[in-house]
C-alpha atoms as a PDB file:
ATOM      1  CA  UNK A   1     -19.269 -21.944  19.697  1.00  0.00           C
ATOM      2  CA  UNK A   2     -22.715 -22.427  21.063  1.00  0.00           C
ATOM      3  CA  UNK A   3     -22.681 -22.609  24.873  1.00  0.00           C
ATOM      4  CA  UNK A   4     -24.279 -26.535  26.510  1.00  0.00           C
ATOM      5  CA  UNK A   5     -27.279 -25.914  28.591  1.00  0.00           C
ATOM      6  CA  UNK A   6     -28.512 -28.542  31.090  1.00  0.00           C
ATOM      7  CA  UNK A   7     -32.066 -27.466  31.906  1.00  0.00           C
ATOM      8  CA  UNK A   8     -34.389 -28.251  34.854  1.00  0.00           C
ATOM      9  CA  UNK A   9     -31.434 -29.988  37.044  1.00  0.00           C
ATOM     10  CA  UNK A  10     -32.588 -31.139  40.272  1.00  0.00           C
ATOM     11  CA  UNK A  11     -31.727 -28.560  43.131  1.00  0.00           C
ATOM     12  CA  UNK A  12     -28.595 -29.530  45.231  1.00  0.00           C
ATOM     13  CA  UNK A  13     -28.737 -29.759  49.053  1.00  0.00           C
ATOM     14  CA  UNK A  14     -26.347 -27.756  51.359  1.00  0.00           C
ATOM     15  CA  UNK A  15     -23.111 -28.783  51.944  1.00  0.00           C
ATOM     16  CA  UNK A  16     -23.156 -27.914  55.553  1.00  0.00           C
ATOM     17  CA  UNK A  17     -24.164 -31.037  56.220  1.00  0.00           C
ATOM     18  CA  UNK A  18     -22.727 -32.941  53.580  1.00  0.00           C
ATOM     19  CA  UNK A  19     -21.152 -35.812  55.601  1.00  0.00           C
ATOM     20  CA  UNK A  20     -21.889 -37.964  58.623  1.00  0.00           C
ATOM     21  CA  UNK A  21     -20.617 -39.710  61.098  1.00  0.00           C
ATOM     22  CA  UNK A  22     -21.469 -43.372  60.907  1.00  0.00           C
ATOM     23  CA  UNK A  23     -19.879 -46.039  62.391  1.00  0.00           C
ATOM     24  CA  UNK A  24     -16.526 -44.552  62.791  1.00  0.00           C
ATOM     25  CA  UNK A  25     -16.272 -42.864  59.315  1.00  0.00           C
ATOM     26  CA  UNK A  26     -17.851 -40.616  57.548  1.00  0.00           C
ATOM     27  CA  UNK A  27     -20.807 -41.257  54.766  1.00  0.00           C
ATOM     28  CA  UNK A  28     -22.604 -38.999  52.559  1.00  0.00           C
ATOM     29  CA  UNK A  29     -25.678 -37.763  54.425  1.00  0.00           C
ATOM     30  CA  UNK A  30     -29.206 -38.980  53.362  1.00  0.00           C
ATOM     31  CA  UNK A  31     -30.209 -35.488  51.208  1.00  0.00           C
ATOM     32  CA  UNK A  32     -26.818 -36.020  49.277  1.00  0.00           C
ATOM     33  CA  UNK A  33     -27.568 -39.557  48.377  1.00  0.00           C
ATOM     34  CA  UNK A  34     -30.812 -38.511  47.339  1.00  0.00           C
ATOM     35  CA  UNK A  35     -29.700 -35.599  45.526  1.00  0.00           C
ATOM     36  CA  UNK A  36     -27.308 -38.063  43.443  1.00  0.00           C
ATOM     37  CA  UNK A  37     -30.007 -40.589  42.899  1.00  0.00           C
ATOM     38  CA  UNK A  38     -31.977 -37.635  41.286  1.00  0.00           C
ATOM     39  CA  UNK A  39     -29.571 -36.406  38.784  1.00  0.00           C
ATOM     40  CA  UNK A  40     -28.851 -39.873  37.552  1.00  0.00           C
ATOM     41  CA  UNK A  41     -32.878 -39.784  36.922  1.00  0.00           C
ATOM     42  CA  UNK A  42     -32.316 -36.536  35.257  1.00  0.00           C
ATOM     43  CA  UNK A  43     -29.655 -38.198  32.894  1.00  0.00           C
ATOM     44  CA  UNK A  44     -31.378 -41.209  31.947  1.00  0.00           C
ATOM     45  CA  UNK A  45     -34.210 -38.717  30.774  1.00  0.00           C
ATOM     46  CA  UNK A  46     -31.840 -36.765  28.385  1.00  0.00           C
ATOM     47  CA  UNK A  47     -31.209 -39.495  26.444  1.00  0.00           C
ATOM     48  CA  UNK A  48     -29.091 -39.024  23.503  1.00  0.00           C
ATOM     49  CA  UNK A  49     -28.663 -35.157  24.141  1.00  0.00           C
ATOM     50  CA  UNK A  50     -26.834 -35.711  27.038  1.00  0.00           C
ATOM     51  CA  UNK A  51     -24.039 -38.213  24.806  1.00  0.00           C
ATOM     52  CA  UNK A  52     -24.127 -34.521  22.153  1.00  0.00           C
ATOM     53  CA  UNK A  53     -23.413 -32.389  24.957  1.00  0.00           C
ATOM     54  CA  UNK A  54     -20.467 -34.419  26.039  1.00  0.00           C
ATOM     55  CA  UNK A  55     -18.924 -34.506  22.948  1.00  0.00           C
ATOM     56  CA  UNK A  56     -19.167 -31.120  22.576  1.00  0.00           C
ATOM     57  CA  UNK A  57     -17.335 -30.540  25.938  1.00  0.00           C
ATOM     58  CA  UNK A  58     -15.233 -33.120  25.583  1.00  0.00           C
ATOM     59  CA  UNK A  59     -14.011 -31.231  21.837  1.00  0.00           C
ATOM     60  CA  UNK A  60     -13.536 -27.776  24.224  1.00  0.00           C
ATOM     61  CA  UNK A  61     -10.964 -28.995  26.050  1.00  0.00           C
ATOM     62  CA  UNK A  62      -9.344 -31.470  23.543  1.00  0.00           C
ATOM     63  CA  UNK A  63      -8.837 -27.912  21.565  1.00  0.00           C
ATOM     64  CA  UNK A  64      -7.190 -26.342  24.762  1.00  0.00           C
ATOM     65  CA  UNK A  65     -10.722 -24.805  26.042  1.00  0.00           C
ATOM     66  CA  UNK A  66     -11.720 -24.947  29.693  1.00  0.00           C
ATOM     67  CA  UNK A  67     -15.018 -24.199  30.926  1.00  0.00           C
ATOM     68  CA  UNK A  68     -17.419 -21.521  32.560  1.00  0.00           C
ATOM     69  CA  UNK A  69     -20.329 -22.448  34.237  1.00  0.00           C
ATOM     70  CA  UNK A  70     -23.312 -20.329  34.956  1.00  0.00           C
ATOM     71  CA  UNK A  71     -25.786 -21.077  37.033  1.00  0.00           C
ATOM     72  CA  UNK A  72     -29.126 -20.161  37.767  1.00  0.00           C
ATOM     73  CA  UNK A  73     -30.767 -21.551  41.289  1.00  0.00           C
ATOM     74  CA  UNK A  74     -34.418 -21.571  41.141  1.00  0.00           C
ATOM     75  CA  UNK A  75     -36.223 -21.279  44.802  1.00  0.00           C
ATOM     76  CA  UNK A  76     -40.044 -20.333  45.187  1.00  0.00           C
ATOM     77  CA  UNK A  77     -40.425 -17.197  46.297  1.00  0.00           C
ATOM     78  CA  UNK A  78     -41.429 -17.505  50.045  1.00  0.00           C
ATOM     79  CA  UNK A  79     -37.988 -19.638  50.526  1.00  0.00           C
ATOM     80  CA  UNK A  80     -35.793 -16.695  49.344  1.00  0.00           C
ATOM     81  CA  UNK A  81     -37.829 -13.326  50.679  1.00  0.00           C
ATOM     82  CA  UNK A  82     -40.075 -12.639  53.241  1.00  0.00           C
ATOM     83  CA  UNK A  83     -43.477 -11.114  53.535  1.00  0.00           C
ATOM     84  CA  UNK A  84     -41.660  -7.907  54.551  1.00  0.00           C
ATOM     85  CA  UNK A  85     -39.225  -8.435  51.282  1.00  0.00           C
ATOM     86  CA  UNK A  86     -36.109  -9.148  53.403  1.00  0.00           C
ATOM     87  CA  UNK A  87     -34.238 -11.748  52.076  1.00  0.00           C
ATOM     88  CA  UNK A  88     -34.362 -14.884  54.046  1.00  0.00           C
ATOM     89  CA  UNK A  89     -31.131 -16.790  55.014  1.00  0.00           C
ATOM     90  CA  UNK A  90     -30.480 -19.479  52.277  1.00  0.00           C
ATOM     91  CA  UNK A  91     -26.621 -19.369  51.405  1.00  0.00           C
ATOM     92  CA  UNK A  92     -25.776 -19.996  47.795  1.00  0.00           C
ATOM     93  CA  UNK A  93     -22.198 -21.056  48.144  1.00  0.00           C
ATOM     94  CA  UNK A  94     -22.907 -24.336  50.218  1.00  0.00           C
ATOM     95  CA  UNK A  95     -25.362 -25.745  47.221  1.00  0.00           C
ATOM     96  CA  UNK A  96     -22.228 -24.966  44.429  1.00  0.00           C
ATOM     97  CA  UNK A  97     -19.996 -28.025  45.643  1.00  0.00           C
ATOM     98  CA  UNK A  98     -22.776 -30.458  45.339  1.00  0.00           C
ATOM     99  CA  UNK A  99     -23.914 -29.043  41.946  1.00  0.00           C
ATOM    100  CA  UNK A 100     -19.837 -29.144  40.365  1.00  0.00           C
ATOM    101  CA  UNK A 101     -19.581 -32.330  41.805  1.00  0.00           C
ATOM    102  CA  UNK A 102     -22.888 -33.527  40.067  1.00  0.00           C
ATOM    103  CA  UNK A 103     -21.683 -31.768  36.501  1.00  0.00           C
ATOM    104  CA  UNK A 104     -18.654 -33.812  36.729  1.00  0.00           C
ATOM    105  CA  UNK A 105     -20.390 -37.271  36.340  1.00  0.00           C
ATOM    106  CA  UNK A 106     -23.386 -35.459  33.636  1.00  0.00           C
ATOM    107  CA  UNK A 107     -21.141 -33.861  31.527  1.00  0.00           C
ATOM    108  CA  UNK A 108     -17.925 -36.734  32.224  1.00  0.00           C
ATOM    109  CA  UNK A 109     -15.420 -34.433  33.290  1.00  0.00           C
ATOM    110  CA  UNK A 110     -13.438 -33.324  36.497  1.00  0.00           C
ATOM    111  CA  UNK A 111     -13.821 -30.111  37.999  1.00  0.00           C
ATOM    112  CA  UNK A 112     -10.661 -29.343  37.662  1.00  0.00           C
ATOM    113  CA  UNK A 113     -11.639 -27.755  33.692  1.00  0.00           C
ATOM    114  CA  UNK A 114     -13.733 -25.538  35.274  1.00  0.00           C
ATOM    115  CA  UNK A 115     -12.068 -21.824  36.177  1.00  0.00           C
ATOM    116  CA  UNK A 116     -15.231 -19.529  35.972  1.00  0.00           C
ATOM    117  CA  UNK A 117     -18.408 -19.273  37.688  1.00  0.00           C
ATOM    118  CA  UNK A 118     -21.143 -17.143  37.321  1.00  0.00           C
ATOM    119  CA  UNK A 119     -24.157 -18.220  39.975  1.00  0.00           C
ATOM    120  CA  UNK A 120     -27.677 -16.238  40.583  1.00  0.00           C
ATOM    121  CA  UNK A 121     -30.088 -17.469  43.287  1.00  0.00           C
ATOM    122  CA  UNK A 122     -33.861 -16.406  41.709  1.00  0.00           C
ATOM    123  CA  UNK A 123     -37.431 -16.634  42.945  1.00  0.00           C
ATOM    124  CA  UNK A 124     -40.242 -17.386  41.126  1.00  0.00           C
ATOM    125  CA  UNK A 125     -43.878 -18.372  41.299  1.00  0.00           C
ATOM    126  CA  UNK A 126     -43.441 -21.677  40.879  1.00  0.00           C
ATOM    127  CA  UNK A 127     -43.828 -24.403  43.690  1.00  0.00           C
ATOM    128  CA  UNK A 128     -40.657 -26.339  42.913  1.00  0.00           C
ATOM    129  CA  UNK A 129     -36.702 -25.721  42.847  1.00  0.00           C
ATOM    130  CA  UNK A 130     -34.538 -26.336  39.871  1.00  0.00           C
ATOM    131  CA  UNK A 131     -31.446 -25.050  38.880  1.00  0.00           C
ATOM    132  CA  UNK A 132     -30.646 -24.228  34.953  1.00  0.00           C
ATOM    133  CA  UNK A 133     -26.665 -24.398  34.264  1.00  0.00           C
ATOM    134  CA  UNK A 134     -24.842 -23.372  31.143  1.00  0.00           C
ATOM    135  CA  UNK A 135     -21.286 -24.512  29.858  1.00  0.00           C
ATOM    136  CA  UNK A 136     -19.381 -22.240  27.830  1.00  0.00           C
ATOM    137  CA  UNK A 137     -15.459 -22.090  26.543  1.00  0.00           C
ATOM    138  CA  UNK A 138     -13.104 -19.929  28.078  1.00  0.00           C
ATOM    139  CA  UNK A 139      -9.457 -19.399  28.210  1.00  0.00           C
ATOM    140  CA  UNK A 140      -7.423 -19.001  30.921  1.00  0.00           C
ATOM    141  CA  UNK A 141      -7.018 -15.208  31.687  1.00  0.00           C
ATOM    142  CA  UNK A 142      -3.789 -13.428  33.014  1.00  0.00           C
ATOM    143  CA  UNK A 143      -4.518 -11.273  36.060  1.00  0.00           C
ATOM    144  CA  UNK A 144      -1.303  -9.079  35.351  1.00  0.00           C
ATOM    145  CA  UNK A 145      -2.388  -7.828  31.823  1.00  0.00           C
END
């Protein structure tokens, strides 16, 4: 089985900051509402692909398959080391719950199918951030074998 890849996603903000107070509750902070308004962009532009790569999830776990995700977050360099080549303090973990939560409405599932994943902050030359993710099958595995 082929893995699904969903290329060029738009890069999630931090959940540090993920909610707000507003009028005695709490909302989804501007960058997160932004954030989803960009990957519903991103989905309208895959067009039919996006309906194929559904499917093709959709068949995993119909056939008793659940899923492992691995991600690639793409930052320019400057944002991830500095001019000394220290790494600079950008925390990977706080931008996986926005991205899960945004692969559950592309790909139509809950998060729940998902039990592996594999995540890889990256620099590169290029002005922009994007994050490349791919779905592949997997079965649960026992920890006591």
């Amino acid at each position: 089985m082929s893995p699904v890849v969903l290329p060029n996603l738009p890069m999630p903000p931090s959940a540090n900051h993920r909610m707000i107070p507003a009028h005695g509750r709490l909302i989804k902070a501007p960058d997160c509402r932004t954030y989803d308004k960009a990957i519903q962009i991103w989905m309208l532009r895959q067009k039919s692909g996006l309906f194929d790569n559904r499917r093709t999830i959709k068949t995993w776990i119909d056939t008793g398959f659940l899923l492992k995700v691995h991600a690639d977050f793409y930052f320019p360099k400057e944002k991830v080391i500095t001019k000394q080549g220290h790494p600079r303090r950008l925390d990977l973990d706080n931008r996986l719950k926005n991205l899960l939560d945004a692969l559950g409405s592309i790909v139509d599932i809950d998060d729940k199918y998902i039990i592996e994943i594999h995540a890889h902050k990256l620099h590169w030359i290029n002005a922009w951030e994007e994050v490349q993710v791919t779905l592949s099958p997997t079965h649960w595995r026992d920890t006591h074998d």
